[in-house]
Protein backbone atom coordinates (compact mmCIF):
# COMPACT_ATOMS: atom_id res chain seq x y z
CA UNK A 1 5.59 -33.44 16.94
CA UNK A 2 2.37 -31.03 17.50
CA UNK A 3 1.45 -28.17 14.47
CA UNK A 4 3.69 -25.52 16.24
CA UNK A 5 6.97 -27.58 16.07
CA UNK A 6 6.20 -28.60 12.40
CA UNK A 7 6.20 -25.40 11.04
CA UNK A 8 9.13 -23.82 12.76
CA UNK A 9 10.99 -27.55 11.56
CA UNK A 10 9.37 -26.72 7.75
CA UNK A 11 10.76 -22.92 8.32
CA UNK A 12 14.03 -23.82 9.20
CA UNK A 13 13.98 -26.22 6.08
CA UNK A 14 13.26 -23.64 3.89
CA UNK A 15 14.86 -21.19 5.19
CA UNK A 16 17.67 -20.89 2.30
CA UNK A 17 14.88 -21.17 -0.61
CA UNK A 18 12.98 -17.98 0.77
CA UNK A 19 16.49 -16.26 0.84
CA UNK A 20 16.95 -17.35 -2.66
CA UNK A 21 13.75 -15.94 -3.99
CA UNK A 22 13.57 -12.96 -1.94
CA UNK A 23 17.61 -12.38 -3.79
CA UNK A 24 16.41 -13.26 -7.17
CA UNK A 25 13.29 -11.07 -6.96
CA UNK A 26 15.80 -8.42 -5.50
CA UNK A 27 17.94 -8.28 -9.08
CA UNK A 28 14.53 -8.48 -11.23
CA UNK A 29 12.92 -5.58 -9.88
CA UNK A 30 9.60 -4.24 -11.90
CA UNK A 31 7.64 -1.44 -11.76
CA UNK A 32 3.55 -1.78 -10.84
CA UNK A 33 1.59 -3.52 -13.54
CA UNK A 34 4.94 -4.24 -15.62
CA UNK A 35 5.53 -7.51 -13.97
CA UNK A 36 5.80 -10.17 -16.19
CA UNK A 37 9.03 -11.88 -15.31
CA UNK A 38 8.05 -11.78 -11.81
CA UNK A 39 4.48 -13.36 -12.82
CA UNK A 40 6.61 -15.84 -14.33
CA UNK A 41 8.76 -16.88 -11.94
CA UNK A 42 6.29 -17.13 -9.26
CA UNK A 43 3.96 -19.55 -11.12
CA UNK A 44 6.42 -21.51 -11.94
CA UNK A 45 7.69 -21.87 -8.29
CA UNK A 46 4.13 -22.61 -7.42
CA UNK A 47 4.34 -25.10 -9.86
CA UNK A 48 7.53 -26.77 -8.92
CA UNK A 49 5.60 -27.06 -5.60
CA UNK A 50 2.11 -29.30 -7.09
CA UNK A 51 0.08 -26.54 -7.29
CA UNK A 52 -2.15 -24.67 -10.09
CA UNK A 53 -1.65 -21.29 -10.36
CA UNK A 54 -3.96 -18.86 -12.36
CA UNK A 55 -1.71 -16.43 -13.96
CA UNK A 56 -2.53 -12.43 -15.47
CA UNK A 57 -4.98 -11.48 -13.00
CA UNK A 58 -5.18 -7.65 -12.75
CA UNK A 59 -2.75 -7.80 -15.60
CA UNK A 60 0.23 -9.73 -14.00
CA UNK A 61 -0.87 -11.14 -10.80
CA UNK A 62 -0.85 -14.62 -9.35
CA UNK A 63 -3.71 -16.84 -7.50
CA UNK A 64 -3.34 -20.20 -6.36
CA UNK A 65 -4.71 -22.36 -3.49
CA UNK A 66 -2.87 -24.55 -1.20
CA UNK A 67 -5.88 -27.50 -0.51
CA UNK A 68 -6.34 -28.96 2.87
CA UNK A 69 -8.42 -31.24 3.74
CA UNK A 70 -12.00 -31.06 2.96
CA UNK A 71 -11.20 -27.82 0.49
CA UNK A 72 -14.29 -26.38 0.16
CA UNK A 73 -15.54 -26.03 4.01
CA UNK A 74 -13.74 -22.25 4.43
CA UNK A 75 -10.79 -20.57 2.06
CA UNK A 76 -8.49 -17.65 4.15
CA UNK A 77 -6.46 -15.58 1.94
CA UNK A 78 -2.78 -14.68 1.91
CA UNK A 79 -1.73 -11.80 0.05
CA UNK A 80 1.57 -10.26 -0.62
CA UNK A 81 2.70 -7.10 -2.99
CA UNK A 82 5.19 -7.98 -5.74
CA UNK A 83 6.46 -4.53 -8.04
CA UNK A 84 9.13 -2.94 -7.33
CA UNK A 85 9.58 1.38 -7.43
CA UNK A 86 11.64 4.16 -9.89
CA UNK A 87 14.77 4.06 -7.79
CA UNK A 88 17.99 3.86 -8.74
CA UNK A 89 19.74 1.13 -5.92
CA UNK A 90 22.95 2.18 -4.68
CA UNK A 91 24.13 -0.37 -2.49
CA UNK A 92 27.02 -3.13 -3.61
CA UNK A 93 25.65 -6.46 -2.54
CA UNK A 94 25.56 -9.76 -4.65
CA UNK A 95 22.12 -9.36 -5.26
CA UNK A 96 21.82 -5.96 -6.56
CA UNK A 97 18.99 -4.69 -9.29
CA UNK A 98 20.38 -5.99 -12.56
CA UNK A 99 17.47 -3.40 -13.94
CA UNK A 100 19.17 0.44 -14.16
CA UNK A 101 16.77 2.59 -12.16
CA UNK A 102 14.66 -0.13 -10.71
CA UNK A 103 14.48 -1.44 -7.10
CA UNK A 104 12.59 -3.59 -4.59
CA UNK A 105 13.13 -0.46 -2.13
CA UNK A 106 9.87 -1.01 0.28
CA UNK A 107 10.25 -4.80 1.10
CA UNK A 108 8.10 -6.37 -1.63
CA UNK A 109 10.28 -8.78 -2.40
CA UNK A 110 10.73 -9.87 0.47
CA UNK A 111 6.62 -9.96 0.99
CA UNK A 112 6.96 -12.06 -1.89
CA UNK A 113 9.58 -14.47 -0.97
CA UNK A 114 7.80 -14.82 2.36
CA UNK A 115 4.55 -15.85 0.59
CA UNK A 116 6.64 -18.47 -1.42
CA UNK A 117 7.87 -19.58 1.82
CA UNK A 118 4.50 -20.17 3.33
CA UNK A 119 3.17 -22.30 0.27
CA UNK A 120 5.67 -24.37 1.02
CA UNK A 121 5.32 -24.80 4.62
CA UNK A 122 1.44 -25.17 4.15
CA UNK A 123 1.77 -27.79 0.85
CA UNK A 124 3.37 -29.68 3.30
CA UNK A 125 1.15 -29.47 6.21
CA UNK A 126 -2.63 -29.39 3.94
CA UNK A 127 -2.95 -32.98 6.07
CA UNK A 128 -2.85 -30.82 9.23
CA UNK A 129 -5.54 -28.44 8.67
CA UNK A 130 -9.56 -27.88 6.97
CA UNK A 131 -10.01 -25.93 3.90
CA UNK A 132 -7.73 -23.88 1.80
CA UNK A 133 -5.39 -21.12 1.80
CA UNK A 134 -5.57 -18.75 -0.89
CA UNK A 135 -2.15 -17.16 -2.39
CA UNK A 136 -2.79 -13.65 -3.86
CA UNK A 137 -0.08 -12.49 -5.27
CA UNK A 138 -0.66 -9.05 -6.15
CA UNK A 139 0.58 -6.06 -9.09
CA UNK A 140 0.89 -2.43 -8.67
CA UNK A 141 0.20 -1.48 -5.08
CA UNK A 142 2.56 1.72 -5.64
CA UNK A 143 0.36 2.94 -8.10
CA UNK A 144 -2.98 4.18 -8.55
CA UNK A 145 -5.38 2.84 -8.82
CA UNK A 146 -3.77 -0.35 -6.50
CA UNK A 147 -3.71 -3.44 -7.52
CA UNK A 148 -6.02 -4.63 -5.00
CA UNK A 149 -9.05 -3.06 -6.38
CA UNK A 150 -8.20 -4.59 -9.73
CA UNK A 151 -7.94 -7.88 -8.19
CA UNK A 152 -11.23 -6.82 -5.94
CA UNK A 153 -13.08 -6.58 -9.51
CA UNK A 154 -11.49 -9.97 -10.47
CA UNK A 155 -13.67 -12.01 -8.28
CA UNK A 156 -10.44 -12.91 -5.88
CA UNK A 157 -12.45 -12.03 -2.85
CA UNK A 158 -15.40 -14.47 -4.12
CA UNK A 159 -15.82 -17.93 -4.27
CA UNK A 160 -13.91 -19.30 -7.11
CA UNK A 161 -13.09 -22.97 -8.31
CA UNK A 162 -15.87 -24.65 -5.99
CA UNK A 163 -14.15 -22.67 -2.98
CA UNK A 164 -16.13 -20.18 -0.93
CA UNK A 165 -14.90 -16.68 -0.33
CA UNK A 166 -12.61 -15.92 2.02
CA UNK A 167 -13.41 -15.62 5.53
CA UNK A 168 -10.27 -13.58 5.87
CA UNK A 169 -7.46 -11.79 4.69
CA UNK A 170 -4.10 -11.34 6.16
CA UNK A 171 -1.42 -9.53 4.69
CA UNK A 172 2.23 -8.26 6.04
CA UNK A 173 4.75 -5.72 5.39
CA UNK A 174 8.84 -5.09 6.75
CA UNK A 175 9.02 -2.61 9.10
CA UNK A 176 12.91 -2.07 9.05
CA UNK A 177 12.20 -0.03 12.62
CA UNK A 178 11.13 -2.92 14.54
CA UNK A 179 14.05 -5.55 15.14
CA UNK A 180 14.33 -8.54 13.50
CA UNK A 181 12.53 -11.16 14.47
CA UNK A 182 9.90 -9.03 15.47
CA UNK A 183 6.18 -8.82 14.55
CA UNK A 184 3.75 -5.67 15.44
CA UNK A 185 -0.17 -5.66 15.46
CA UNK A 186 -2.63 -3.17 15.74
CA UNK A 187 -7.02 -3.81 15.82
CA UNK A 188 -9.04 -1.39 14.48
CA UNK A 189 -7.82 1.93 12.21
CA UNK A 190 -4.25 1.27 11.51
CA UNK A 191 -3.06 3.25 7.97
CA UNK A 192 -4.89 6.30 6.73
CA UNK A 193 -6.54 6.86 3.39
CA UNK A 194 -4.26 8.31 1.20
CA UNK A 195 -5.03 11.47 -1.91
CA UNK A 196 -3.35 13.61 -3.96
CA UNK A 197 -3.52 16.84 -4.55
CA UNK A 198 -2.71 18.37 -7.41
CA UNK A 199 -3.65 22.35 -8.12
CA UNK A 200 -2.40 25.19 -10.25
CA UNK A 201 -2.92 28.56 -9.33
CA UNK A 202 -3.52 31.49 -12.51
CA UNK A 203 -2.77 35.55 -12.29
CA UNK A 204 -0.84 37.46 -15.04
CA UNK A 205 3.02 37.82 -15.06
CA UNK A 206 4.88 40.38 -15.28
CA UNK A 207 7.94 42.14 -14.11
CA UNK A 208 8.13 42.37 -10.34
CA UNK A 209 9.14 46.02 -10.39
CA UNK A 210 5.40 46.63 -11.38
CA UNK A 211 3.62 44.46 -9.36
CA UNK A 212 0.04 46.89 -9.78
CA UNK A 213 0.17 45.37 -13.41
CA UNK A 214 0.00 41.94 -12.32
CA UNK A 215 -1.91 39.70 -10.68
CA UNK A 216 0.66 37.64 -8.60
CA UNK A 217 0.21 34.11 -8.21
CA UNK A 218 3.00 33.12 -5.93
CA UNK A 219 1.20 35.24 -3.25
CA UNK A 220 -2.19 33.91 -4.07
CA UNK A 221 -0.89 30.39 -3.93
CA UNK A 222 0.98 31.59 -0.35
CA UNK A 223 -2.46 32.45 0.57
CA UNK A 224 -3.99 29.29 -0.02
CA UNK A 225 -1.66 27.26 1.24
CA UNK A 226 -1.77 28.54 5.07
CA UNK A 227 -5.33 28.78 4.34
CA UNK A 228 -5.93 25.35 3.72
CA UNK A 229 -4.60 24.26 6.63
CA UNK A 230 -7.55 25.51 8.39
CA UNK A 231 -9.27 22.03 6.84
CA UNK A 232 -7.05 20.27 9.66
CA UNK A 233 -7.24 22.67 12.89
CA UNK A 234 -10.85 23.70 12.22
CA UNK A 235 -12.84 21.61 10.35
CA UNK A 236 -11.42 18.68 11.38
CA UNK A 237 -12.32 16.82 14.54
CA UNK A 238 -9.48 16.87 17.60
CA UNK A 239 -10.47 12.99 17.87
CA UNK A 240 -10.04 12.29 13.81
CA UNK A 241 -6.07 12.30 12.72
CA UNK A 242 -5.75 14.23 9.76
CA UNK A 243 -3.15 15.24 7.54
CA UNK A 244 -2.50 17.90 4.61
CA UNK A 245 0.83 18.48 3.24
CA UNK A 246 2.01 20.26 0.33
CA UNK A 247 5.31 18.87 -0.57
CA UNK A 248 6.09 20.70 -4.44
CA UNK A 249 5.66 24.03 -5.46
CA UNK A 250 6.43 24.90 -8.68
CA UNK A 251 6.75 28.86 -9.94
CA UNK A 252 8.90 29.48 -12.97
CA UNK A 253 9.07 33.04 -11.97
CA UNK A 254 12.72 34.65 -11.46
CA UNK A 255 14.40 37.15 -8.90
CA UNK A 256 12.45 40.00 -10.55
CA UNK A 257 9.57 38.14 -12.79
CA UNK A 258 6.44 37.66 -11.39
CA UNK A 259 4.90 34.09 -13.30
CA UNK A 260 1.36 33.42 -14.81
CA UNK A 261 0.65 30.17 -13.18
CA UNK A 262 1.91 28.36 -9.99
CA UNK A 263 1.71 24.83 -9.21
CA UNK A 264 1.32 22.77 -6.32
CA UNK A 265 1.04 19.02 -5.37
CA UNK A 266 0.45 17.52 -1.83
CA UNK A 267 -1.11 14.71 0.16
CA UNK A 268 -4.70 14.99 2.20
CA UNK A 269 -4.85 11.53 4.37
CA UNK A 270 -7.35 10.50 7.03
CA UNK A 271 -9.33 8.00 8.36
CA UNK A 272 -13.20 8.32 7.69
CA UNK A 273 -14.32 8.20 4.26
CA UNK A 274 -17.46 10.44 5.00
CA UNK A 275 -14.98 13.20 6.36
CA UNK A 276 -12.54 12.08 3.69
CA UNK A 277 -14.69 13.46 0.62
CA UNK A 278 -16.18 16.63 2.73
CA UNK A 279 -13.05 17.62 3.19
CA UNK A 280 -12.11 17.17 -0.61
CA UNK A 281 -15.29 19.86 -1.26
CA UNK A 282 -14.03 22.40 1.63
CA UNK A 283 -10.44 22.69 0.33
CA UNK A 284 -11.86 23.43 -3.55
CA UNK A 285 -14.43 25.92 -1.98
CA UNK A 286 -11.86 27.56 -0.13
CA UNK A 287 -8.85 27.37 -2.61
CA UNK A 288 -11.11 28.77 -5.29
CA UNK A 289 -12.96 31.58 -3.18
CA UNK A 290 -9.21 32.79 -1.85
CA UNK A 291 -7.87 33.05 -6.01
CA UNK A 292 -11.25 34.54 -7.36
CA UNK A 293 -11.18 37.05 -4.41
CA UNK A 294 -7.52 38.28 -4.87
CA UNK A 295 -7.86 38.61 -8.74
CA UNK A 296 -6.81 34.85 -10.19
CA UNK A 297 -8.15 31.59 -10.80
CA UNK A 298 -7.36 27.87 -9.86
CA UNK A 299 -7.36 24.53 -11.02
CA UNK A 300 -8.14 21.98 -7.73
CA UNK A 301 -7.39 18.73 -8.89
CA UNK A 302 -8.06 15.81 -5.90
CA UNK A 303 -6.67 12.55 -7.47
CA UNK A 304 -8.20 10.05 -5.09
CA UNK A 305 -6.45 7.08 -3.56
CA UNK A 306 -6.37 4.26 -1.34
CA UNK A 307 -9.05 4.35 1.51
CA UNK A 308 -7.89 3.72 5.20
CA UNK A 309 -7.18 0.85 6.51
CA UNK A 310 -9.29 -1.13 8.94
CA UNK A 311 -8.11 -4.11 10.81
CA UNK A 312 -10.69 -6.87 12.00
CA UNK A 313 -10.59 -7.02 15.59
CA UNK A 314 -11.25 -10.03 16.09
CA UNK A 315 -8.93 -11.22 13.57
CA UNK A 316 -6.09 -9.10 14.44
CA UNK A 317 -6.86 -10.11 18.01
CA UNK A 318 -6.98 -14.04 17.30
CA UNK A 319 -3.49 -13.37 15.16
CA UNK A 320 -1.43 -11.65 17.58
CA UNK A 321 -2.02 -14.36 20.48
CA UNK A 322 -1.08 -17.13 17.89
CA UNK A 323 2.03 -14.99 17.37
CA UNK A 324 2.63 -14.51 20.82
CA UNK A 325 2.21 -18.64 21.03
CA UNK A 326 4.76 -19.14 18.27
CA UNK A 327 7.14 -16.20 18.92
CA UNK A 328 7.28 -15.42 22.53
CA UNK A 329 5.52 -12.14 24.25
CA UNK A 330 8.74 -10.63 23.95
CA UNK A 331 8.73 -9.87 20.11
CA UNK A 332 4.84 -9.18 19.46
CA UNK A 333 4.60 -5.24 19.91
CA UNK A 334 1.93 -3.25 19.35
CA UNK A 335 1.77 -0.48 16.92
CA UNK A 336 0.56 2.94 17.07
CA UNK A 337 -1.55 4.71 13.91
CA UNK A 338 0.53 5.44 10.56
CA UNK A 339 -0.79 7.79 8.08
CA UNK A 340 1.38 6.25 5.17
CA UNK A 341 -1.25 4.52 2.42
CA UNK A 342 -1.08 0.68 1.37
CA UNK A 343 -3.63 -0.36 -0.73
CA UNK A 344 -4.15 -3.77 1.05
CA UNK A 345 -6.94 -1.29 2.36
CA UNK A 346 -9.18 -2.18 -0.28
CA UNK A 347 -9.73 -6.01 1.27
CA UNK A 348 -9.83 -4.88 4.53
CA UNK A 349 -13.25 -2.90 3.47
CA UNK A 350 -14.43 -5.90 1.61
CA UNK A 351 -13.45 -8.57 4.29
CA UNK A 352 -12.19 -9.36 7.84
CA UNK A 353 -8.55 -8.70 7.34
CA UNK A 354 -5.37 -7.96 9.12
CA UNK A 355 -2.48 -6.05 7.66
CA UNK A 356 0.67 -6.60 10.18
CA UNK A 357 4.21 -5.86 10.65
């Protein structure tokens, strides 16, 4: 039996236990950087398995290494995303959250339960192959400031416990629009960097019958927000994909009250860091100038987030044609850009890594 038929034999084994996990990890959701029961179950399935995990990084996360042979010639990394979101799950299945207003509703359980899955498959194989395969098992990639760069600042991308520092770093993520059974990879600039943007515009209320006595801030803010739209059609290169949207806008005004303050929050993503934080200094500039020259103020607030996401070439090249090999050319696609944020990102500026689908 060569490598190839081994694992799919050691998949199909296993098959039930990753369903189990990825079900009990469904009904013990927990939000970023709260997850302790999830910590604990994990170890102790790593545990059940021979191995020795290292528990509480970044707070609650989970390292362990699955040791081949001849351990310390080369370590790659495995990493998967285990906290769950603020959302209330309404569907009736067996394996619904048991935690009110909690749910595994972007696929990191199942990340999880995949990455249990693997272990497995590898503890049984660490005859087959040289080196070792680090687990990272990671808390908080929802929130800022990502899990990742608290497990960055860890040491988990350095050598640790005699073992050099990973070559590489693969990670994965459900795509519920590709079918199942289905993998998708993409080299080079794949997810964009990710920032919020969070400003509140001043004037002086009053009643909108006598608008001469005010200085209106729902018009200011109207202003600004066409305005900064300019920092995508005209500042922006054609060849750089860049997004700002502008999703809440908050003025307690009424029908006939004009408010003091308005507030708005939005998203600024792209995918060069030097643009990235020029862009961040144009839209203050030009939010600012546009409320000091019609009468008001403003508060521009840029809460930063993940960068964008780089794959390895190479890596991502060498990964698709072993999934092509195991799979069939049938169900390895190839993905376009996505502008959505993951803070895997992190590693892939640190290391060669390869976030799939």
């Amino acid at each position: 039996m060569n490598i190839k038929e081994k694992i799919q034999q050691l998949a199909k084994n296993h098959k039930e236990a990753v369903i189990a996990y990825r079900r009990h990890l469904h009904q013990h959701p927990e939000l970023s950087f709260q997850e302790h029961q999830t910590m604990d179950f994990i170890a102790q399935e790593l545990k059940n398995l021979g191995l020795n995990p290292q528990v509480g990084v970044a707070g609650t996360g989970v390292v362990a290494y699955v040791e081949g042979r001849k351990p310390e010639k080369k370590t790659i990394a495995l990493r998967a995303d285990i906290d769950a979101l603020p959302i209330k799950e309404a569907n009736e299945v067996s394996y619904k959250s048991k935690h009110e207003g909690k749910m595994h509703a972007c696929g990191h359980d199942a990340h999880t339960a995949s990455l249990l899955g693997a272990a497995q498959i590898l503890q049984n194989l660490r005859e087959d192959f040289e080196g070792s395969v680090k687990l990272i098992f990671q808390p908080g990639e929802e929130r800022l400031p990502g899990g990742a760069s608290l497990m960055i600042k860890e040491g988990v991308l350095e050598a640790q416990q005699n073992k050099p520092a990973p070559q590489n770093i693969v990670g994965q993520h459900v795509m519920p629009l590709l079918p199942a059974g289905t993998v998708g990879f993409r080299s080079g600039r794949y997810m964009a960097s990710a920032d919020e943007i969070h400003v509140t515009v001043k004037g002086k209320g009053g009643h909108a019958a006598m608008p001469e006595l005010c200085i209106d801030p729902v018009l200011i803010t109207s202003h600004i927000i066409v305005a900064l739209q300019q920092i995508v059609s005209r500042h922006s290169s054609p060849k750089m994909p860049t997004v700002l949207s502008f999703g809440r806008v908050i003025a307690e005004g009424a029908t006939n009250i004009i408010p003091n303050e308005v507030h708005i929050q939005g998203t600024f993503r792209t995918y060069d860091e030097e643009w990235r934080f020029e862009a961040h200094r144009n839209m203050k500039k030009m939010a600012e100038g546009i409320a000091e020259a019609m009468g008001g103020s403003c508060d521009f607030e840029v809460r930063v987030g993940y960068p964008y996401l780089h794959n390895s070439e190479v890596l991502t090249e060498r990964l698709r044609a072993k999934a092509v090999e195991f799979l069939g050319e049938e169900k390895v696609v190839d993905l376009d850009l996505w502008l959505a944020g993951e803070d895997f990102a992190y590693y892939s500026q640190k290391a060669n890594a390869c976030f799939y689908r």
